[in-house]
N, C-alpha and C. Protein backbone atom coordinates (compact mmCIF):
# COMPACT_ATOMS: atom_id res chain seq x y z
N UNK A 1 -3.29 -17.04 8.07
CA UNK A 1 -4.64 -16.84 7.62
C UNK A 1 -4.74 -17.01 6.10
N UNK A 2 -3.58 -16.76 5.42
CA UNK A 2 -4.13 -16.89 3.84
C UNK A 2 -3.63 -18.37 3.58
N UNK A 3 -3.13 -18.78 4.15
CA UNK A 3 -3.05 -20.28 3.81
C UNK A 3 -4.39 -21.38 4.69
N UNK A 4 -4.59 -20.57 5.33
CA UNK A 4 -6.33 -21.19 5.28
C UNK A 4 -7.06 -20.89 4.46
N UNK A 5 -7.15 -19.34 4.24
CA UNK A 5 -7.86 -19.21 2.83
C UNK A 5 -7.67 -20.04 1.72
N UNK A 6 -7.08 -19.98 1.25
CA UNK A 6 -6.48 -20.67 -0.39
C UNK A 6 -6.99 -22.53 0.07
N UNK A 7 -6.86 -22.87 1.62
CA UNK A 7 -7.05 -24.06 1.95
C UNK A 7 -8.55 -24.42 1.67
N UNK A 8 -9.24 -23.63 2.78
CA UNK A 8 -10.48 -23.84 2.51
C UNK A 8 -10.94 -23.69 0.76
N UNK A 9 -10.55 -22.73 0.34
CA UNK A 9 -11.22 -22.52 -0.88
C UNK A 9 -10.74 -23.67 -2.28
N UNK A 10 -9.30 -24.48 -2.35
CA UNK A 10 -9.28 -24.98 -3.13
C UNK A 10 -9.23 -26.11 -3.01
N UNK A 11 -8.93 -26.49 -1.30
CA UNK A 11 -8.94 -28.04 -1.30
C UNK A 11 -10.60 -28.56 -0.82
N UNK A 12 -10.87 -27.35 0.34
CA UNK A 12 -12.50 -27.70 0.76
C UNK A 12 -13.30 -27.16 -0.48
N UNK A 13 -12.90 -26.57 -1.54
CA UNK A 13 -13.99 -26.29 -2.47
C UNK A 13 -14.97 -25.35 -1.85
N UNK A 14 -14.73 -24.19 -0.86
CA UNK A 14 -15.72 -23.91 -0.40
C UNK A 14 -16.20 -22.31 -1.02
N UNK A 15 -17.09 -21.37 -1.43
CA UNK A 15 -17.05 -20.53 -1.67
C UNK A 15 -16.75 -19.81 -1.24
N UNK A 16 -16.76 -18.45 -1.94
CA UNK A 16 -16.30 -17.15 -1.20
C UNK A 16 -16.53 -16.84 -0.12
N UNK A 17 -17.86 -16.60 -0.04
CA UNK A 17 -18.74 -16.69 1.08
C UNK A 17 -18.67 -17.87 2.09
N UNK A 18 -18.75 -18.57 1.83
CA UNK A 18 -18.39 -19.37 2.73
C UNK A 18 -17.06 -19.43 3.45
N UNK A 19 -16.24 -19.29 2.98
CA UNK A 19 -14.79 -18.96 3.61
C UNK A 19 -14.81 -17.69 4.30
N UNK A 20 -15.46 -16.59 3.65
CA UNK A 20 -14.99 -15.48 4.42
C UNK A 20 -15.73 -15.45 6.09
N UNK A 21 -17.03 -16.45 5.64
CA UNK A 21 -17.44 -16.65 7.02
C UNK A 21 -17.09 -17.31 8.25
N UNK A 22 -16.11 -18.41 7.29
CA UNK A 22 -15.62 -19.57 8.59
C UNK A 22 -14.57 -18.92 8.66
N UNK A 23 -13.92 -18.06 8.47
CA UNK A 23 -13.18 -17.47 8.93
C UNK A 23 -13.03 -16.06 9.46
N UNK A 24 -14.19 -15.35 9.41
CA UNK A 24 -14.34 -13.93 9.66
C UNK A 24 -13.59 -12.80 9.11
N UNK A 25 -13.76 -13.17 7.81
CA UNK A 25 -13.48 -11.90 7.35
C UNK A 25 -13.88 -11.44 6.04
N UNK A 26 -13.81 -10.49 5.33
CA UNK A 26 -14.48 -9.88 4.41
C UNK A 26 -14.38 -11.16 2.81
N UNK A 27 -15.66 -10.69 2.23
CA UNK A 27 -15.48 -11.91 0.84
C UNK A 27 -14.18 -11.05 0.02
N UNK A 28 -14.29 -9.68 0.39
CA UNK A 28 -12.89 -8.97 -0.65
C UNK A 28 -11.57 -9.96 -0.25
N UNK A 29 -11.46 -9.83 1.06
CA UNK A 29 -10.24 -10.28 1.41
C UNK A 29 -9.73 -11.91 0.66
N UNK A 30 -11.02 -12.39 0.88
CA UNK A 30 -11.02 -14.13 0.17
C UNK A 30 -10.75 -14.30 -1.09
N UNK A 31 -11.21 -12.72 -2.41
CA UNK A 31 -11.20 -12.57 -3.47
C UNK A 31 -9.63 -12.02 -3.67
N UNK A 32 -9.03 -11.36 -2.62
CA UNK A 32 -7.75 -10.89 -3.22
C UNK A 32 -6.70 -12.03 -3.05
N UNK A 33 -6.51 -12.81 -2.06
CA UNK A 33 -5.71 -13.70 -1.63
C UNK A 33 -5.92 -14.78 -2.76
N UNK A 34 -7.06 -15.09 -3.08
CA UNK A 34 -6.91 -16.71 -3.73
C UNK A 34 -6.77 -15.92 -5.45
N UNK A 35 -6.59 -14.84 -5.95
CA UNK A 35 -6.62 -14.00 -6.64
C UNK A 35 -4.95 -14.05 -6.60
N UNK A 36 -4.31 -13.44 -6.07
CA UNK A 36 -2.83 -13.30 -5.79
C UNK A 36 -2.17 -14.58 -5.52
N UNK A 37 -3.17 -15.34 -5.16
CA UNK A 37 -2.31 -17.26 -5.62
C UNK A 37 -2.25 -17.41 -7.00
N UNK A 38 -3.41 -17.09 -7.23
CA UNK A 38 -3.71 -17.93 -8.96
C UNK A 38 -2.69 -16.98 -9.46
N UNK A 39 -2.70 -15.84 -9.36
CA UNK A 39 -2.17 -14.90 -10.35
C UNK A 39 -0.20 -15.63 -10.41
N UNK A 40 0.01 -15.91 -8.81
CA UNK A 40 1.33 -16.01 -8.87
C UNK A 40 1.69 -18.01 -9.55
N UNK A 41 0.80 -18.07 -10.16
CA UNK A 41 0.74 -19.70 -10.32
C UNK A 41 0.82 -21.03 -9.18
N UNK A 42 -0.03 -20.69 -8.10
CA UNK A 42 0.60 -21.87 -6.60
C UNK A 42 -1.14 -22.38 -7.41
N UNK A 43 -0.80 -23.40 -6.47
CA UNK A 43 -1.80 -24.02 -5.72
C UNK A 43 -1.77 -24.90 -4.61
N UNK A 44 -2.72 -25.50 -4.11
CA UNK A 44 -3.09 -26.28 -2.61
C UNK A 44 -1.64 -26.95 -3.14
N UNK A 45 -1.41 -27.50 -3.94
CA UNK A 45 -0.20 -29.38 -3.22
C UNK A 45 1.24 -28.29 -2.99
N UNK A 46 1.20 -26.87 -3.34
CA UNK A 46 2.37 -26.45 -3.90
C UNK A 46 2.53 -25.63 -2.45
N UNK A 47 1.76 -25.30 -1.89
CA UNK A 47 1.70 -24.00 -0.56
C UNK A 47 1.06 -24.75 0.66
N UNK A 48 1.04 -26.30 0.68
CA UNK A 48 0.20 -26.75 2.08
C UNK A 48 1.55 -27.10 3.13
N UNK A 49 2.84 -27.40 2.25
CA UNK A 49 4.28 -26.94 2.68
C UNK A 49 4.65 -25.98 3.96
N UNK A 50 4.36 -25.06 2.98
CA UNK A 50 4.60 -23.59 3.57
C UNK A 50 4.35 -23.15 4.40
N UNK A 51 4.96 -22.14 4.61
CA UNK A 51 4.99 -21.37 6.18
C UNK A 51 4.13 -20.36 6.10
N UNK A 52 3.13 -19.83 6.69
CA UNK A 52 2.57 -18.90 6.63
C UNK A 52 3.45 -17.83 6.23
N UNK A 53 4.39 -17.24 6.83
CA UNK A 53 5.67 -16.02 6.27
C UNK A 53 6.29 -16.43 5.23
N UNK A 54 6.10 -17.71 4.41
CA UNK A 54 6.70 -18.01 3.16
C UNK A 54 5.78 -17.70 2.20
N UNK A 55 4.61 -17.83 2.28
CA UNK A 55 3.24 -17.81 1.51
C UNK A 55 2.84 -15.75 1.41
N UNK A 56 2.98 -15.41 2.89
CA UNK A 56 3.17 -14.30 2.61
C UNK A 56 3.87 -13.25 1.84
N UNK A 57 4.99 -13.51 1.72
CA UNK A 57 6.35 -12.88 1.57
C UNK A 57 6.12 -13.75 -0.27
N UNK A 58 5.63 -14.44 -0.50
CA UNK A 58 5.21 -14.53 -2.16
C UNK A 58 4.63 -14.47 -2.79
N UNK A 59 3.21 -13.66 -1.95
CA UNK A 59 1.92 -13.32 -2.57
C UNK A 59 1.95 -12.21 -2.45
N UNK A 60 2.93 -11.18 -0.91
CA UNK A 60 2.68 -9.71 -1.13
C UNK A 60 4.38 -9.37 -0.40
N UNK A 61 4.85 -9.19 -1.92
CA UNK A 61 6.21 -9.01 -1.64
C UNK A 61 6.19 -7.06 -0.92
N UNK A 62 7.01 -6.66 -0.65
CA UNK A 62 7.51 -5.37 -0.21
C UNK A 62 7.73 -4.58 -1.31
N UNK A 63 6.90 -3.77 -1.18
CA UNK A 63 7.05 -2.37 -2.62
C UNK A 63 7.93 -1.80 -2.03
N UNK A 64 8.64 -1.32 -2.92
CA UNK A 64 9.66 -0.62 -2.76
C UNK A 64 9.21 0.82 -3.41
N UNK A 65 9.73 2.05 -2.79
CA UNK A 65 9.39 3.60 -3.12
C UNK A 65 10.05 4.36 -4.00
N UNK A 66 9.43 4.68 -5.24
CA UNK A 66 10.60 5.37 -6.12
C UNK A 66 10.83 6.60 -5.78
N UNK A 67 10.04 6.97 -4.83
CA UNK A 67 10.52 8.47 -4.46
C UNK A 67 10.67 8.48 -2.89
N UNK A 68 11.47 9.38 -1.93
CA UNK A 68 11.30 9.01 -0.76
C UNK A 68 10.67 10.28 -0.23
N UNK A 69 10.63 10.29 1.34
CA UNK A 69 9.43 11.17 1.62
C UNK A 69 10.12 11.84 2.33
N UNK A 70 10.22 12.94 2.40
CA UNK A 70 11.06 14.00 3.73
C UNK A 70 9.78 14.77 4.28
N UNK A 71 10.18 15.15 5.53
CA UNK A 71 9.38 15.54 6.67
C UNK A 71 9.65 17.27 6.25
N UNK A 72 8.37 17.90 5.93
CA UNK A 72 8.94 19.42 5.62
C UNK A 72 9.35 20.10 6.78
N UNK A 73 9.78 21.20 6.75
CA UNK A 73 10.22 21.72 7.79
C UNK A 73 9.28 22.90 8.28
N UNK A 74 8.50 22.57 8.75
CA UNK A 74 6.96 23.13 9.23
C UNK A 74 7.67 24.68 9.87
N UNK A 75 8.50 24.57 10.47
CA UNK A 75 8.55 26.04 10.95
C UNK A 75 9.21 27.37 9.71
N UNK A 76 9.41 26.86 9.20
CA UNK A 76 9.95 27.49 7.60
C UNK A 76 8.67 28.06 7.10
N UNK A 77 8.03 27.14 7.06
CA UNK A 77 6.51 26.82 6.33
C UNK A 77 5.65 27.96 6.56
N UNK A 78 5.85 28.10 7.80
CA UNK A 78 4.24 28.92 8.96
C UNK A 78 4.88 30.07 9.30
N UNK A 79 6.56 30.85 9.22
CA UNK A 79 7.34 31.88 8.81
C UNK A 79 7.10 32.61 7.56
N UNK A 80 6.70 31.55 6.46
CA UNK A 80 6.58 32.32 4.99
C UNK A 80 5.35 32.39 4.50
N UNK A 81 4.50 31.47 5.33
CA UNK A 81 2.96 31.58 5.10
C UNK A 81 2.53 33.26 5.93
N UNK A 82 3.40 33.41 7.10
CA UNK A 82 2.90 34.68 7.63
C UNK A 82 3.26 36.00 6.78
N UNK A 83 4.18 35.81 5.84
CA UNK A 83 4.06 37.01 5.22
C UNK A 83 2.94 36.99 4.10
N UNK A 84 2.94 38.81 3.75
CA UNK A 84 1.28 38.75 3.01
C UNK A 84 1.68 38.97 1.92
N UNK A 85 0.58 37.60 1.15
CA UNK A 85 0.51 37.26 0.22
C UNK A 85 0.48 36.08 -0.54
N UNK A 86 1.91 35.31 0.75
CA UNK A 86 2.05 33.95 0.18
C UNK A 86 1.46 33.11 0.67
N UNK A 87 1.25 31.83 0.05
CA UNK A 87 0.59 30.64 -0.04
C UNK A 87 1.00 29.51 -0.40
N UNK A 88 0.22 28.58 0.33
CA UNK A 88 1.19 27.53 0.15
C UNK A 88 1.17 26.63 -1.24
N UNK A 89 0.66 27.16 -2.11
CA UNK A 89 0.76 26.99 -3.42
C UNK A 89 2.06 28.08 -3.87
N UNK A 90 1.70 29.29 -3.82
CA UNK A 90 2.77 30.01 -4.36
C UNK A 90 4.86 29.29 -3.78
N UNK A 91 4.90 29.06 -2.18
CA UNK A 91 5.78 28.38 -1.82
C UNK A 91 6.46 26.85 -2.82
N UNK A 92 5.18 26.31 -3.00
CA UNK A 92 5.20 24.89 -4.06
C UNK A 92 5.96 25.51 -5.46
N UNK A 93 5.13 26.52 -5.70
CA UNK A 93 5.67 26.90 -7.58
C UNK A 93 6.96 27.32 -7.06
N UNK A 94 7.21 28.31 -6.10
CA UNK A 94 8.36 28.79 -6.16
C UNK A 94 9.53 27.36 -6.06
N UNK A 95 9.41 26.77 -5.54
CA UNK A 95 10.58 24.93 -5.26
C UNK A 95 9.89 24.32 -6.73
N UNK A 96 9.35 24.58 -7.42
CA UNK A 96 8.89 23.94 -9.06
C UNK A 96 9.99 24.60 -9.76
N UNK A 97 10.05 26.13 -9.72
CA UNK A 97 10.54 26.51 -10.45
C UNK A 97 12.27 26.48 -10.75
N UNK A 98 12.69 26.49 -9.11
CA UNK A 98 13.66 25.73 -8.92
C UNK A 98 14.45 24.64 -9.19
N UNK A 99 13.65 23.85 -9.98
CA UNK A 99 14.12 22.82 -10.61
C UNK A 99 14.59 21.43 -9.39
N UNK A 100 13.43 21.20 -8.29
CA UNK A 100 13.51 21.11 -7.33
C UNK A 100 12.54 19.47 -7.70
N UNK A 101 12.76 18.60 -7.28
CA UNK A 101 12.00 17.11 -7.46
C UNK A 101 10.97 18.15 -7.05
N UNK A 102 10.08 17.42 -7.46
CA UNK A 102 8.20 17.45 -6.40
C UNK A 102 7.53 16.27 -5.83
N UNK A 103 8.87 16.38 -4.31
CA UNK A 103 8.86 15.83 -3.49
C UNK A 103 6.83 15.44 -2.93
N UNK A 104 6.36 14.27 -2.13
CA UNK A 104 4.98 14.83 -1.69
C UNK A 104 5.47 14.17 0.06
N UNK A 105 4.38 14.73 0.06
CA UNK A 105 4.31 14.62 1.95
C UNK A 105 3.59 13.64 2.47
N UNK A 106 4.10 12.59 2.97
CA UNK A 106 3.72 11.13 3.15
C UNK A 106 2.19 11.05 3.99
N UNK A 107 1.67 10.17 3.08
CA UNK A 107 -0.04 10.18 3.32
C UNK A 107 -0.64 11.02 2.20
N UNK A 108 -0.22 12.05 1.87
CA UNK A 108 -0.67 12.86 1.17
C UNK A 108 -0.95 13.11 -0.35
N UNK A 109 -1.88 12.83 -1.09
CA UNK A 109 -1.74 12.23 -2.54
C UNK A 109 -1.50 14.18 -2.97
N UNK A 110 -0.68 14.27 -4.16
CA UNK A 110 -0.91 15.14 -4.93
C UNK A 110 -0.36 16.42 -4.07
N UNK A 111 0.60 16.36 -3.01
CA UNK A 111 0.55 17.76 -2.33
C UNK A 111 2.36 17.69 -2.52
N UNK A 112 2.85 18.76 -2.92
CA UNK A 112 4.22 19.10 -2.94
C UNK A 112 4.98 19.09 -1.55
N UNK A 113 6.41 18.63 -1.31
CA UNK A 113 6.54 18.91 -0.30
C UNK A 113 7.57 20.23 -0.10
N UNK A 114 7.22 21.06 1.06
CA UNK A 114 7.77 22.40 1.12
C UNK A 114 8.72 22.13 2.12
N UNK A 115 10.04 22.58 1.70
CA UNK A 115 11.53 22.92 2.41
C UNK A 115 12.17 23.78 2.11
């Protein structure tokens, strides 16, 4: 699909809009792809070659994670949440203070992970 995109749009000259229609799908999508060509320097004579999984794999390489994600251990969690007082903030400071990464919990922007 993105090598139709980039097709239609630089060899048919066709607009945004117009591409995202003959092909069904959003004008964002048409704007990021021929966006992530230009950016990576291709064009039409350089990618009409290519393999769709070659074109892919060089417009949206694999991020790699500088931190990794561990699964907390929920029954730990809902043991120390039942005693009174604590919270699952107070649990977080206490593994801060520890000198403990601040791990987060996958999906989750901004939330510590508790073990």
């Amino acid at each position: 699909m993105i090598k139709d995109v980039i097709r239609l749009k630089w060899q048919a000259d066709l607009s945004h809009e117009q591409v995202a229609a003959t092909l069904n799908i959003s004008k964002g999508a048409v704007a990021k792809y021929v966006g992530l060509a230009h950016a990576a320097g291709l064009d039409w004579e350089t990618v009409q070659d290519w393999s769709e999984q070659r074109l892919t794999s060089a417009l949206l390489p694999k991020a790699t994670t500088s931190q990794p994600y561990i699964t907390p251990d929920w029954g730990r969690i809902h043991r120390e949440l039942d005693r009174k007082g604590v919270t699952l903030m107070l649990l977080w400071q206490g593994l801060k203070r520890a000198d403990r990464p601040a791990w987060r919990l996958k999906g989750v922007r901004s939330r510590p992970l508790l073990r």
